[in-house]
Structure formats: structure tokens, C-alpha cells
C-alpha atoms as a PDB file:
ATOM      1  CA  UNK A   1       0.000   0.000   0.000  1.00  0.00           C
ATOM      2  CA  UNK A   2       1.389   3.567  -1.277  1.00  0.00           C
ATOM      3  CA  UNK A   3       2.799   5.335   2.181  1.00  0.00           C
ATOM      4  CA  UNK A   4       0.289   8.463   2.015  1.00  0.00           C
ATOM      5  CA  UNK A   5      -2.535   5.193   2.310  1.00  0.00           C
ATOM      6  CA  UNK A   6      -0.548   3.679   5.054  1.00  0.00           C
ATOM      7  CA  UNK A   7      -0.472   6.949   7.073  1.00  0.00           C
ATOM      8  CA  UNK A   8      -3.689   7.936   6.342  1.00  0.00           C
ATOM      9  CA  UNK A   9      -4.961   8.343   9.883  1.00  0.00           C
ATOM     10  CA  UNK A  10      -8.618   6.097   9.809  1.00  0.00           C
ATOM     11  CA  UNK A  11      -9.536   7.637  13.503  1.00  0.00           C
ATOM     12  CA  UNK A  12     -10.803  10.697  11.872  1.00  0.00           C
ATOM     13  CA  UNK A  13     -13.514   8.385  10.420  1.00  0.00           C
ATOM     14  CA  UNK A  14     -16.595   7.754  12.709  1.00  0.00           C
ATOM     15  CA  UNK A  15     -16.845   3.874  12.959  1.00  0.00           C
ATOM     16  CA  UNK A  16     -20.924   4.967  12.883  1.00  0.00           C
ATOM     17  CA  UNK A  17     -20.066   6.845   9.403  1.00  0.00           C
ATOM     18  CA  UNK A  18     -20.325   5.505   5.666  1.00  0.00           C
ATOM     19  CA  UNK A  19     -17.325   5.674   3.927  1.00  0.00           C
ATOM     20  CA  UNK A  20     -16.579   6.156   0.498  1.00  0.00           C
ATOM     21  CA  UNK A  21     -13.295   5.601  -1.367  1.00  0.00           C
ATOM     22  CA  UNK A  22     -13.391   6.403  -5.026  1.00  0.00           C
ATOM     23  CA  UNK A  23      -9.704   6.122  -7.278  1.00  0.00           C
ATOM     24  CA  UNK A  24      -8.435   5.323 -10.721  1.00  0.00           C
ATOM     25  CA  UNK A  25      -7.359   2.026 -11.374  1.00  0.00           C
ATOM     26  CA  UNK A  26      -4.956   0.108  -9.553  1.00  0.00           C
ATOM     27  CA  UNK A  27      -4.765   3.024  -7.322  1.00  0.00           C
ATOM     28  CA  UNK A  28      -5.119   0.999  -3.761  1.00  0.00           C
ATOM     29  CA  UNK A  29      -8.838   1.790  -3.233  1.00  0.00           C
ATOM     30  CA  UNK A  30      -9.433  -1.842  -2.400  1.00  0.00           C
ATOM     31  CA  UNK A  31      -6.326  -2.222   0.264  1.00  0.00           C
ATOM     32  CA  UNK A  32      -7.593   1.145   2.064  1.00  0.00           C
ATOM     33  CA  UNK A  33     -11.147  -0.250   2.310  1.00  0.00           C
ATOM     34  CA  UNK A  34      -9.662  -3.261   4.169  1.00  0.00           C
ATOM     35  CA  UNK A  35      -7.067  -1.435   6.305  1.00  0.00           C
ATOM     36  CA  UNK A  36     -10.714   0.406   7.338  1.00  0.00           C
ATOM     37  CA  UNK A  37     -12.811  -2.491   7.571  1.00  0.00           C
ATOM     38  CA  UNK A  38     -10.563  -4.467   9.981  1.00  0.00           C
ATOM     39  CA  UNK A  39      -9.642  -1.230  12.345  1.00  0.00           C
ATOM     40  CA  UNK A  40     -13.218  -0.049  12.639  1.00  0.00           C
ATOM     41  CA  UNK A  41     -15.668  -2.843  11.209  1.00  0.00           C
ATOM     42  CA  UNK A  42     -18.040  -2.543   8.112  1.00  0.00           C
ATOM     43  CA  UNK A  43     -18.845  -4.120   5.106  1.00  0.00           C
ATOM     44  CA  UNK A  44     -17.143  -3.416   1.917  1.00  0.00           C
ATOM     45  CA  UNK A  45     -19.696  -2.843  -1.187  1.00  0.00           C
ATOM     46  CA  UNK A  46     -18.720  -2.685  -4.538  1.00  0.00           C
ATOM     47  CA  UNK A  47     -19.107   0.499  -6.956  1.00  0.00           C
ATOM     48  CA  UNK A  48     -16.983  -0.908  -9.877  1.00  0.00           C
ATOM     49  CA  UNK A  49     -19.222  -0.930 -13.383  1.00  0.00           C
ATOM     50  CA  UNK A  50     -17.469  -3.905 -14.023  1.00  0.00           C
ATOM     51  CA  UNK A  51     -16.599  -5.725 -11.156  1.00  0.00           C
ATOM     52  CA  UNK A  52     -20.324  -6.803 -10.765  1.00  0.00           C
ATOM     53  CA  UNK A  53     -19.924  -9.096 -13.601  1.00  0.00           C
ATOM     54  CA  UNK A  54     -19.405 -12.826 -13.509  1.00  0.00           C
ATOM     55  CA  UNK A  55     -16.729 -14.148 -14.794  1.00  0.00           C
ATOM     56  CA  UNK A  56     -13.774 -11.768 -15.430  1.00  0.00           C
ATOM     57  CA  UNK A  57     -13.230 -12.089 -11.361  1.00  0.00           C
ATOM     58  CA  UNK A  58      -9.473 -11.830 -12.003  1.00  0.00           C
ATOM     59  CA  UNK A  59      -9.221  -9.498 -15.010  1.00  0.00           C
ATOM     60  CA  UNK A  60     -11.487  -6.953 -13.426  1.00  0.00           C
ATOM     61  CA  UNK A  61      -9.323  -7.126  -9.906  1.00  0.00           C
ATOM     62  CA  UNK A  62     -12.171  -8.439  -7.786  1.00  0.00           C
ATOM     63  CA  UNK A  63     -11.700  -9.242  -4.407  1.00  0.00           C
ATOM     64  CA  UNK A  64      -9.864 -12.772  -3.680  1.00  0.00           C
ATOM     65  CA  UNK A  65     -10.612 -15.650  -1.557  1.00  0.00           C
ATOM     66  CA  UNK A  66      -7.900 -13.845   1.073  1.00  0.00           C
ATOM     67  CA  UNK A  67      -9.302 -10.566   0.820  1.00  0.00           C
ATOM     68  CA  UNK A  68     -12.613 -12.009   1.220  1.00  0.00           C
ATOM     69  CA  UNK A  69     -12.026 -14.121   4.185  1.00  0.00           C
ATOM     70  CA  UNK A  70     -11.097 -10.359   6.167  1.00  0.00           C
ATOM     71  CA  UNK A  71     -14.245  -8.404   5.757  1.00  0.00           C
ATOM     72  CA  UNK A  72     -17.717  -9.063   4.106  1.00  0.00           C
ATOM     73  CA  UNK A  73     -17.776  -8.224   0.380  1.00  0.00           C
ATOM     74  CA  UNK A  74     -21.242  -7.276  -1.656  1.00  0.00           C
ATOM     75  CA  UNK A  75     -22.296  -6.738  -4.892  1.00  0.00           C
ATOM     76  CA  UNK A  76     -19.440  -8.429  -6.441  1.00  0.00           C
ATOM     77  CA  UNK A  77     -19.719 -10.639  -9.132  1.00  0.00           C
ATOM     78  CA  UNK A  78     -23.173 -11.074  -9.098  1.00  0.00           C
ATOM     79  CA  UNK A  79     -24.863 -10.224 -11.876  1.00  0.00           C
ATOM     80  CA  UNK A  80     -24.296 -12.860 -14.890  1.00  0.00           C
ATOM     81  CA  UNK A  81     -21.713 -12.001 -17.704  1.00  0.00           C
ATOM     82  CA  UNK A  82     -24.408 -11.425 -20.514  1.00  0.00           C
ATOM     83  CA  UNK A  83     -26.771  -9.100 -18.169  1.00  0.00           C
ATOM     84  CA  UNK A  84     -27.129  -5.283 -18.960  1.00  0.00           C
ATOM     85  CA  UNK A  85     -26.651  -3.378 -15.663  1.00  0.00           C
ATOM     86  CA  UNK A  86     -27.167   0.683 -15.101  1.00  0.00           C
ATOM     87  CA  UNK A  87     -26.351   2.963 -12.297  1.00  0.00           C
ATOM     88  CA  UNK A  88     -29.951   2.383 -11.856  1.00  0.00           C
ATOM     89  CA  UNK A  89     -30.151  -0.842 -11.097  1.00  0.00           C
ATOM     90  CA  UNK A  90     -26.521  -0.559  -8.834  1.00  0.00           C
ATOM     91  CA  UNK A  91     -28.474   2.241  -7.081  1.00  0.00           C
ATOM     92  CA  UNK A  92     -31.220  -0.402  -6.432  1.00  0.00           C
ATOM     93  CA  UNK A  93     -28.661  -2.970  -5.053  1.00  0.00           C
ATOM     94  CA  UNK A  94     -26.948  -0.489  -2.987  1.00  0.00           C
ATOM     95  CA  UNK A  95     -29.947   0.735  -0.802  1.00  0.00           C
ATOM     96  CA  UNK A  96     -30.297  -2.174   1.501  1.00  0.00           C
ATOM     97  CA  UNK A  97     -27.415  -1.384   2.542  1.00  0.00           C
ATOM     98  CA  UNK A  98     -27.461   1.879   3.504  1.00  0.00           C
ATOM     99  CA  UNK A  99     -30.251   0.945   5.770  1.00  0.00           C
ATOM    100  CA  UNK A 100     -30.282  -0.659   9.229  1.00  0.00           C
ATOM    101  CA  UNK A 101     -26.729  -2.931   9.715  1.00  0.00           C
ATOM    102  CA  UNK A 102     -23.011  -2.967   9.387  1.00  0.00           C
ATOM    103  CA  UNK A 103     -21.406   0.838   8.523  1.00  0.00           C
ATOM    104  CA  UNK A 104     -20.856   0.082   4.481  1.00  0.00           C
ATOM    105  CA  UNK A 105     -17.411   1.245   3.065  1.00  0.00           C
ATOM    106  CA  UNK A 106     -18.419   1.440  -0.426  1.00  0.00           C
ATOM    107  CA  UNK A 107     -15.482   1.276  -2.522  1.00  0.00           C
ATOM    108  CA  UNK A 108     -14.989   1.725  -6.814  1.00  0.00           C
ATOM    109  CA  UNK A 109     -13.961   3.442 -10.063  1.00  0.00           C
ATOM    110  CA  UNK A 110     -17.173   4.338 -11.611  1.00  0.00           C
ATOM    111  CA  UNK A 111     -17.628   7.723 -10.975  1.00  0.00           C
ATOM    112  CA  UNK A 112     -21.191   8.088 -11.938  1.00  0.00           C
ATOM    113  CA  UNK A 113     -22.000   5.689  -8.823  1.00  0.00           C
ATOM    114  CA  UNK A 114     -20.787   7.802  -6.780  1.00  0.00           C
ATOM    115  CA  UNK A 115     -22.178  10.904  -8.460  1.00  0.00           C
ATOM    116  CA  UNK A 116     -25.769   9.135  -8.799  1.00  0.00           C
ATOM    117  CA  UNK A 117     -25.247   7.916  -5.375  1.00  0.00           C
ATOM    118  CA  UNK A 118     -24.465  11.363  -3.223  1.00  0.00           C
ATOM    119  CA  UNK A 119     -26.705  13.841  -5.715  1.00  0.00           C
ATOM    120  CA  UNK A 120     -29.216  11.730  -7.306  1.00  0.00           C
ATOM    121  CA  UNK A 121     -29.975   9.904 -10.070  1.00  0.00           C
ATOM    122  CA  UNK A 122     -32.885  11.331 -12.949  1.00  0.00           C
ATOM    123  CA  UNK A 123     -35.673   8.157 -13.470  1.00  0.00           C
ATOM    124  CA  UNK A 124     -34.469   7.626 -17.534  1.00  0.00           C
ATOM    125  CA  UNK A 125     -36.317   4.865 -18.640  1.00  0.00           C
ATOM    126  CA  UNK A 126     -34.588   1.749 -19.985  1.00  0.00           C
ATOM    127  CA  UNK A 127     -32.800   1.498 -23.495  1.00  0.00           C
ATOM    128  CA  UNK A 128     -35.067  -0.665 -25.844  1.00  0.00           C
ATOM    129  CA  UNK A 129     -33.499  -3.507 -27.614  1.00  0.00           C
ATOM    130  CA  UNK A 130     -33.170  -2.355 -31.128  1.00  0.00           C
ATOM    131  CA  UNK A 131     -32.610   1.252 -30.350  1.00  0.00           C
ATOM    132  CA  UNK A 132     -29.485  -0.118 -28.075  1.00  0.00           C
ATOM    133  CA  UNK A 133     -28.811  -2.560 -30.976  1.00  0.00           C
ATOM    134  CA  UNK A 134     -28.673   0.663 -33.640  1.00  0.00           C
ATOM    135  CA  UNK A 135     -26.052   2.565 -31.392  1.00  0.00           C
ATOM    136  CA  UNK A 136     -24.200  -0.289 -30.995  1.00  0.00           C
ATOM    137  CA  UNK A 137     -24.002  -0.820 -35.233  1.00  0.00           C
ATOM    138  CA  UNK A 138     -23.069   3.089 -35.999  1.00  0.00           C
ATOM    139  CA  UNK A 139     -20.617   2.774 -33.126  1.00  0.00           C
ATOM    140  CA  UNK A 140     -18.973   0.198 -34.899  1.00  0.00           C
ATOM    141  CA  UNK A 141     -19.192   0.893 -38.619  1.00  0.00           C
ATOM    142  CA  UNK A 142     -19.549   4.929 -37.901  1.00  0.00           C
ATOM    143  CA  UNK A 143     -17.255   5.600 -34.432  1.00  0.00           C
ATOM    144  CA  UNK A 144     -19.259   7.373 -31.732  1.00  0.00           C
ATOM    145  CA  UNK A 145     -18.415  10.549 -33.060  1.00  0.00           C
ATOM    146  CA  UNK A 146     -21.275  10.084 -35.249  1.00  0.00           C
ATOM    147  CA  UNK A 147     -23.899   9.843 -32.274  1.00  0.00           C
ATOM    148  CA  UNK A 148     -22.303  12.828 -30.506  1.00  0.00           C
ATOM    149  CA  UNK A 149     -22.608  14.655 -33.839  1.00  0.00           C
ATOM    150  CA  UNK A 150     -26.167  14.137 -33.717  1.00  0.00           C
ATOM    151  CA  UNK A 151     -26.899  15.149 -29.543  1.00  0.00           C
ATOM    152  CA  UNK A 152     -29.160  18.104 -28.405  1.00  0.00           C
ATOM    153  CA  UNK A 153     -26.769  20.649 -27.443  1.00  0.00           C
ATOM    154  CA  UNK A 154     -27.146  20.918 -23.439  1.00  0.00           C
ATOM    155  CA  UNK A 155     -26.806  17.077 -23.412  1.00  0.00           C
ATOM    156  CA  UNK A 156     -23.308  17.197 -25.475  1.00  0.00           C
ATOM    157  CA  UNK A 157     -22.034  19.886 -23.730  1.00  0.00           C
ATOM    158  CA  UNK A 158     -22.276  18.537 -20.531  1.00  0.00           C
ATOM    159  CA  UNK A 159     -20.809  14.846 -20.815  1.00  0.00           C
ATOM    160  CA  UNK A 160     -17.536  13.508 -21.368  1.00  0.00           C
ATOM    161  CA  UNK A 161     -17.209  13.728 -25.102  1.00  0.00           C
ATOM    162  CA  UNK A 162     -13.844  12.021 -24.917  1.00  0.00           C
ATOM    163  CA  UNK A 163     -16.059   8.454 -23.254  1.00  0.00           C
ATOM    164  CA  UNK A 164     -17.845   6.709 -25.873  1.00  0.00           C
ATOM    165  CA  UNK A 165     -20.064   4.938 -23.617  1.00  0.00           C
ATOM    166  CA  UNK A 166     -21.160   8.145 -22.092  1.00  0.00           C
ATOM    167  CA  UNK A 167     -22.010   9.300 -25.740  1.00  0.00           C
ATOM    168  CA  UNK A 168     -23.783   6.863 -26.912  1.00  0.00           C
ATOM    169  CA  UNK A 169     -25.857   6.324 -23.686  1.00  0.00           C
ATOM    170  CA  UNK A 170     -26.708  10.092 -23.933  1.00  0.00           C
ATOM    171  CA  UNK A 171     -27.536  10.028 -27.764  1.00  0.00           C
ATOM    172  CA  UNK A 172     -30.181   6.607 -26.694  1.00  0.00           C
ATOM    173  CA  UNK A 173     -31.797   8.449 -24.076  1.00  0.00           C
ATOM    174  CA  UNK A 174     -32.803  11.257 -27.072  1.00  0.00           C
ATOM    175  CA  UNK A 175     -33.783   8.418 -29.632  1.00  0.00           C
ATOM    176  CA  UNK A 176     -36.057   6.213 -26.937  1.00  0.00           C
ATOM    177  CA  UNK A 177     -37.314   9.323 -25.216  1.00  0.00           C
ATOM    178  CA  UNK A 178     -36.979  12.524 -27.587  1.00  0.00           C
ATOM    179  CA  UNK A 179     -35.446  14.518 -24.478  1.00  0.00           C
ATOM    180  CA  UNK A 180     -32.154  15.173 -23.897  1.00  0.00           C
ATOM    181  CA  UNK A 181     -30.113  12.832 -21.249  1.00  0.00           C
ATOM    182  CA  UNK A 182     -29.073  16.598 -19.671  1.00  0.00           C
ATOM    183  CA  UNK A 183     -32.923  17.662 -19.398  1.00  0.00           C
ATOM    184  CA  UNK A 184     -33.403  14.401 -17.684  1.00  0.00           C
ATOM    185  CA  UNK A 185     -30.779  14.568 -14.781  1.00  0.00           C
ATOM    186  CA  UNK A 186     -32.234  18.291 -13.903  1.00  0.00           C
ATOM    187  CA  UNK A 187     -35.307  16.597 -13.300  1.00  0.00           C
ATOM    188  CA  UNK A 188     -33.118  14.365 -10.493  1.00  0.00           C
ATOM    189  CA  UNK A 189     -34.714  13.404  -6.874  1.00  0.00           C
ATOM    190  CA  UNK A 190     -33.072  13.233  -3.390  1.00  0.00           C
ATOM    191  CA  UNK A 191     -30.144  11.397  -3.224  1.00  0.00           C
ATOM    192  CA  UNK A 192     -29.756   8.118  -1.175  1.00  0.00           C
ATOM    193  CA  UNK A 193     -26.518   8.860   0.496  1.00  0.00           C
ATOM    194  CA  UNK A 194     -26.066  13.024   0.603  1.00  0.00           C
ATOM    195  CA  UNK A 195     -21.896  13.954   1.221  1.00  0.00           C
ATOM    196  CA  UNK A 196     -22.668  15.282   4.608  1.00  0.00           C
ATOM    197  CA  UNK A 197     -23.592  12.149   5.516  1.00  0.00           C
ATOM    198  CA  UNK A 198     -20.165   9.935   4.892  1.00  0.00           C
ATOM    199  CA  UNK A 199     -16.575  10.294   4.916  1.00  0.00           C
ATOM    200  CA  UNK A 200     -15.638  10.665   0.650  1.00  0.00           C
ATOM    201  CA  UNK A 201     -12.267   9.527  -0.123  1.00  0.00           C
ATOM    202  CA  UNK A 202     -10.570  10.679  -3.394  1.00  0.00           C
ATOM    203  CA  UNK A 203      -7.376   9.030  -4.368  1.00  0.00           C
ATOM    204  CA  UNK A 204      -5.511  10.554  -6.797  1.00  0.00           C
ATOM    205  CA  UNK A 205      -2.357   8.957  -8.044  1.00  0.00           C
ATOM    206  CA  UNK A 206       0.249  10.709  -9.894  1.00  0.00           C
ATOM    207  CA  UNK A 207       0.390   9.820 -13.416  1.00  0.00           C
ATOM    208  CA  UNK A 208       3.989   7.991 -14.062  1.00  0.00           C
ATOM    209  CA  UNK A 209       3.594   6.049 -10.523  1.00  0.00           C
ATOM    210  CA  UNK A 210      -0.115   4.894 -11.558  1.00  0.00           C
ATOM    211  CA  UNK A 211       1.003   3.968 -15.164  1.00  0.00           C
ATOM    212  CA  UNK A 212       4.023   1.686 -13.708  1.00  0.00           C
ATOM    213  CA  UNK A 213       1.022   0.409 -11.108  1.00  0.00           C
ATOM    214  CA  UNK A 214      -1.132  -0.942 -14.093  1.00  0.00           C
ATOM    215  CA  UNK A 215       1.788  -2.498 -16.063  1.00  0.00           C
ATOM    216  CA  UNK A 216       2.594  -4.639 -13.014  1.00  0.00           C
ATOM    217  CA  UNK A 217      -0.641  -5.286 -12.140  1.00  0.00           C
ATOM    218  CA  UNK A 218      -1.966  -6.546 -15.738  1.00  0.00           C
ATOM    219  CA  UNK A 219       1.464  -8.669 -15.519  1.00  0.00           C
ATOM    220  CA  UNK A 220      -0.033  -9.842 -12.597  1.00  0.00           C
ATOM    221  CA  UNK A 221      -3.389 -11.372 -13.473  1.00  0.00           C
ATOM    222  CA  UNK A 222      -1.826 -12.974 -16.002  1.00  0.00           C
ATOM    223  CA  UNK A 223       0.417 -14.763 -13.626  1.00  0.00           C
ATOM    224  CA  UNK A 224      -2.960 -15.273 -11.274  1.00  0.00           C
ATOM    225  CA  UNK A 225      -5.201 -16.601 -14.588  1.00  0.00           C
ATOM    226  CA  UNK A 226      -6.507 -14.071 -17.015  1.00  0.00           C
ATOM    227  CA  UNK A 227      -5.752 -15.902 -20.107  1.00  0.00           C
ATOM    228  CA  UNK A 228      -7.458 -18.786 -18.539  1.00  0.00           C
ATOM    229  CA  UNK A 229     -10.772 -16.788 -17.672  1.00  0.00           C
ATOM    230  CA  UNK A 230     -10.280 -15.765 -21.722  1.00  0.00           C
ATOM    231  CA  UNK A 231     -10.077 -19.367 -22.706  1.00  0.00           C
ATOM    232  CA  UNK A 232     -13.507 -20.300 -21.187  1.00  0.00           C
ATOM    233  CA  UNK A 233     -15.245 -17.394 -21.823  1.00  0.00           C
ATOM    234  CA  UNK A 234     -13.932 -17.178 -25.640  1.00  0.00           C
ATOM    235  CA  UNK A 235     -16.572 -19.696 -26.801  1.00  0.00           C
ATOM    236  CA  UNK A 236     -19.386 -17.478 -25.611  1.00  0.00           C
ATOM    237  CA  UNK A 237     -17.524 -13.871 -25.947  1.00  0.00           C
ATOM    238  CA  UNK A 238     -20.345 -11.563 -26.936  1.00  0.00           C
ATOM    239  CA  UNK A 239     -18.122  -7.716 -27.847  1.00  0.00           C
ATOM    240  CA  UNK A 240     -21.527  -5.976 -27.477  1.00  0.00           C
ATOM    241  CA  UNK A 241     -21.805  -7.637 -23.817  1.00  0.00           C
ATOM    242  CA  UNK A 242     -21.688  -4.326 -21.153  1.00  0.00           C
ATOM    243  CA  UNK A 243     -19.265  -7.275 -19.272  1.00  0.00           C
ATOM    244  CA  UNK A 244     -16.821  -7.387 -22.335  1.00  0.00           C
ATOM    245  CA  UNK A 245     -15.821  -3.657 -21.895  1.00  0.00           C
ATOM    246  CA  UNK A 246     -13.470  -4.978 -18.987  1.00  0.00           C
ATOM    247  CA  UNK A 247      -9.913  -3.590 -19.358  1.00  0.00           C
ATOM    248  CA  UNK A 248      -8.075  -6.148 -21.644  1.00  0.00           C
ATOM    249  CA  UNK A 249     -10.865  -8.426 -22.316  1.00  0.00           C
ATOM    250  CA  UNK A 250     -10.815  -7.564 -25.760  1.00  0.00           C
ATOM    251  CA  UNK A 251      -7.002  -8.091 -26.015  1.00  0.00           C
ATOM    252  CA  UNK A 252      -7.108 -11.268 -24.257  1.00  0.00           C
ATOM    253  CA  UNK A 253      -9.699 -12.860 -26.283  1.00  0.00           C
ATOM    254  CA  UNK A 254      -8.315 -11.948 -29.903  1.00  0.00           C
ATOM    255  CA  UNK A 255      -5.125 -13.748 -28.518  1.00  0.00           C
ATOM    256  CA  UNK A 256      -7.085 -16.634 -27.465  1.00  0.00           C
ATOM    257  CA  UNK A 257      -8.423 -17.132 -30.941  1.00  0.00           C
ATOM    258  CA  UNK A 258      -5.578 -16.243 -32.765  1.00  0.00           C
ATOM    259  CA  UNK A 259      -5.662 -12.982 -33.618  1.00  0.00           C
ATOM    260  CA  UNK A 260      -2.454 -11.834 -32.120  1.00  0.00           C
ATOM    261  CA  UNK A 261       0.371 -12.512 -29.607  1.00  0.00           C
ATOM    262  CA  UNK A 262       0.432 -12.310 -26.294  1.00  0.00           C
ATOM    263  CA  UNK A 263       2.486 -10.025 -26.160  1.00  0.00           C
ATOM    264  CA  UNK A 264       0.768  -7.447 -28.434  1.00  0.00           C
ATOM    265  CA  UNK A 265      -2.690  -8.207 -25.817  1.00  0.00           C
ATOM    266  CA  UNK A 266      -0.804  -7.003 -23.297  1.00  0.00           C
ATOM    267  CA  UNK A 267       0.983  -4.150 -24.398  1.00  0.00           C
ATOM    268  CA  UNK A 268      -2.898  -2.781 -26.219  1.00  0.00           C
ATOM    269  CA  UNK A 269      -4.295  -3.901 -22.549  1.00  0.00           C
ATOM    270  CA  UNK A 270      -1.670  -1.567 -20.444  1.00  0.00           C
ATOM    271  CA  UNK A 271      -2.273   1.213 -22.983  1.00  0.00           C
ATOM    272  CA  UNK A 272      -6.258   0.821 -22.812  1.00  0.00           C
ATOM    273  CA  UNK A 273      -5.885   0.627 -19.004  1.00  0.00           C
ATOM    274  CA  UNK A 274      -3.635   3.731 -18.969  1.00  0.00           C
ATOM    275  CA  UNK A 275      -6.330   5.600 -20.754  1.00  0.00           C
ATOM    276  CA  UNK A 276      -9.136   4.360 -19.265  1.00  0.00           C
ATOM    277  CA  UNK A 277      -6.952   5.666 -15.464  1.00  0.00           C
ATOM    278  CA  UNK A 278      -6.573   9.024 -17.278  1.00  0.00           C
ATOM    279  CA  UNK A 279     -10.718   9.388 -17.505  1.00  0.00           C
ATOM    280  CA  UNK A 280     -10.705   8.424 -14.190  1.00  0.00           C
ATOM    281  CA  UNK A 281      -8.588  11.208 -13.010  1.00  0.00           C
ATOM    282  CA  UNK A 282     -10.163  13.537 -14.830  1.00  0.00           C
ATOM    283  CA  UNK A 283     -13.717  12.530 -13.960  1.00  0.00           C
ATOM    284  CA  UNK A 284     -12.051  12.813  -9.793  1.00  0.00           C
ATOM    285  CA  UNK A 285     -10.921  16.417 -10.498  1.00  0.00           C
ATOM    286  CA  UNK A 286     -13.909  17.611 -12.162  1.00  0.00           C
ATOM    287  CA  UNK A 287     -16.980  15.881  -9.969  1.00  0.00           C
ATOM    288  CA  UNK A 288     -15.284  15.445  -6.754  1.00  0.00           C
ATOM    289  CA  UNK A 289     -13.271  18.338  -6.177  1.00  0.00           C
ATOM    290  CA  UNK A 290     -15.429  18.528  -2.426  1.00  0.00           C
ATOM    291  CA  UNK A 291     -14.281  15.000  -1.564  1.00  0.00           C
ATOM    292  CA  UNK A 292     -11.370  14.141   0.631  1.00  0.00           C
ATOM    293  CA  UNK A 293      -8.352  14.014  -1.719  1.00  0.00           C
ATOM    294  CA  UNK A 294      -5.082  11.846  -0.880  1.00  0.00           C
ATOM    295  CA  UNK A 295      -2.379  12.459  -2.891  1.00  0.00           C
ATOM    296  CA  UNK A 296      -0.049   9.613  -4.102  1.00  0.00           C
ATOM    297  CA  UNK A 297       2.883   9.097  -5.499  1.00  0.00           C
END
């Protein structure tokens, strides 16, 4: 664990208090939850897009059978690999347990989790099949650039026009509904879990010692089995599959069948990751400039 997480001092946290710990990538979010967990008690509840799939447990860096055997874990894992899943339905999964029990340490990458989470989250309705099935087709014969082209102004302006999931989500939400994705979240009702309620974490790693962090990690899972959790899902490997957007999946599946060396999978998987960290970062600074920010290097 990077030193400024190791002398982080965890009595300024409650043990009554919610915790959340939000980070790029590879960033130690996961080892902070548990130095918390075991000092103070709590369960530790999962706000990683991807890390409530089945199946890529050790691509996507979910917890292990060690880390599990320390504290209770939740809402890993547990949806199946071929499921949709929106904040929405996280949001659902998360409420119990902010309720009556353990203090929850809830602990994760995706951003809009914690943004839905702490401000709200606008009732969109859900993406029909073949309007989700369109988006997917001019992504992939057009680019995404084509749906942005093609957003309501307010909606475009406000997203990430760099993330082409965020774009084409927002450009769906105008073809299902006819309003714009940005009309829709200033429509937005109480959140579940307001700031002033919890102790928010921001880690925020700087760039060269994060981009040596994901190299060695990704080296990592493949020592631990990655290329085996490729093999047995490659017979069933869906791209269009919200699951198959894990870091590296991709990679590791055109090696599996072929397509090109190991070698090449995962030098494009430490590059995608490296990007993907940089989004991360950027979505920290922007949305969570009010959180509690721990430097690292």
C-alpha cells in the first residue's frame, strides 16, 4: 500500500459513518477499504461498473478468496456475464445497505455511482433492444463521433465527449425518449446517500507512478489466470456484452483465438488501461473536487 494510504490516519472516520473511497485504477482503493474495515468494522460494497460481472473475477481485480475471508464483500460478481446493468439498477442494489446494519465502506472506479449515489440519479427509462442494438451498429461501422454529432446541445455539452459509452448512452436516451439525457438529470430526486452524511475519499495517483502500477498489475493477473478466464469465456464472448468492456478483455480474447500474440494483448491492454486511469482522473478532479483528496505518489 502507497505510504500516504498507510499513514492515512482512519480515527478521523466515525466507525458509525459511511465511507466512500473512489480512485483510478490500480490506485489501492481496495487495500484502504480493508485497512478500514478491519480497524473499525463494516462491510465493503462494490461500486466498480465492471466488477459486478461474472466471470472476469481476475481481469477486473475483484476481491480474492484472502481478501474475502477479512471483511464481508457485496455486490461483487453477481450479476451474470451477458446481463445489462445501469447505475440504476446498482443504485437499487446499494440501498439495503445503507439501511439498518453494518457501517458500508463502499469502494470503486465508476464515478457516476458515486455521483448518482451522493446527488441523485434522474428516473431515464430503460434502453429498448433495437434502439441499443442501432447505437451499438453506428458505433462500430460509424465511431461514436457520429452519435455525438447528432446530440441536443445541453446534453453534449455537458458529458464527457472524450467516453464513448457516455455518448452513446446520452444520444439513446434522445432516440427512446426525444429529451435530452441533460434535461433528464435536472429533473433528479433526493439522493440516497447526501456527502454530509459519509466520509468521501478521493485518491488521486500521480500519473507515471499509476502507469508503472497498471503495467505490473496486468502482468499480474496474467500470472494469477486471465488468459485462462479468456479461454472459457472465448466460446461465448459476446463484444456488445456491457461485461466485455473490462480492461483487456478484448485483447485477451483476440489472442485466445488467434488474432495476435500475447504479447501485443498485453501491451494494447496496459495502454487501454492507462487511458481508461486518465478518464478516471479527470472525472475525480472535475466531480469530486469537495471530496477528501489523498495524494499519491
Amino acid at each position: 500500500m502507497p505510504d500516504a494510504l498507510n499513514s492515512f490516519d482512519i480515527s478521523t472516520i466515525a466507525p458509525d459513518q459511511p465511507v466512500l473511497i473512489a480512485g483510478p485504477t490500480a490506485s489501492g482503493k481496495s487495500a484502504l477499504a480493508l485497512r478500514i474495515a478491519e480497524s473499525q468494522g463494516g462491510i465493503i460494497v462494490n461500486a466498480d461498473a465492471l466488477q459486478v460481472f461474472a466471470g472476469w473475477r481476475v481481469l477486473t481485480a475483484r476481491p480474492d478468496d484472502h481478501d474475502l475471508a477479512l471483511a464481508p464483500h457485496h455486490l461483487y460478481g453477481h450479476v451474470p456475464l451477458e446481463a445489462d446493468y445501469s447505475v440504476g439498477h446498482w443504485l437499487r442494489d446499494v440501498a439495503p445497505y445503507l439501511e439498518n446494519g453494518p457501517r458500508p465502506i463502499i469502494v470503486g472506479g465508476t464515478g457516476l455511482y458515486f455521483t448518482a449515489l451522493t446527488e441523485g440519479l434522474a428516473d431515464i427509462p430503460a434502453t429498448p433492444p433495437d434502439v441499443r442494438r442501432l447505437a451499438d451498429e453506428r458505433v462500430r461501422t460509424e465511431g461514436f463521433e457520429a452519435l455525438l454529432a447528432e446530440l441536443d446541445s445541453k446534453s453534449a455539452a455537458r458529458l464527457d465527449q472524450q467516453n464513448p459509452m457516455r455518448v452513446q448512452r446520452a444520444w439513446e436516451v434522445l432516440s427512446a425518449t426525444g429529451k435530452g439525457i441533460a434535461d433528464w438529470q435536472d429533473d433528479t430526486p433526493a439522493p440516497l446517500l447526501p456527502l454530509s452524511k459519509c466520509k468521501p475519499i478521493a485518491l488521486m495517483p500521480d500519473r507515471e507512478w499509476l502507469n508503472h502500477r497498471i503495467a505490473k498489475r496486468f502482468d499480474l493477473m496474467l500470472e494469477q489466470g486471465a488468459l485462462e478466464e479468456a479461454r472459457k469465456i472465448s466460446p461465448i464472448w459476446n463484444p456488445n456484452w456491457q461485461s466485455s468492456k473490462a480492461i483487456g478483455a478484448r485483447e485477451l480474447i483476440a489472442h485466445v483465438n488467434g488474432g495476435i500474440s500475447l504479447e501485443t494483448a498485453r501491451n494494447e491492454a496496459v495502454i487501454s488501461s492507462r487511458q481508461y486511469a486518465k478518464r478516471q482522473r479527470s472525472w475525480l478532479r472535475s466531480k469530486m473536487s469537495n471530496w477528501l483528496r489523498l495524494d499519491l505518489d
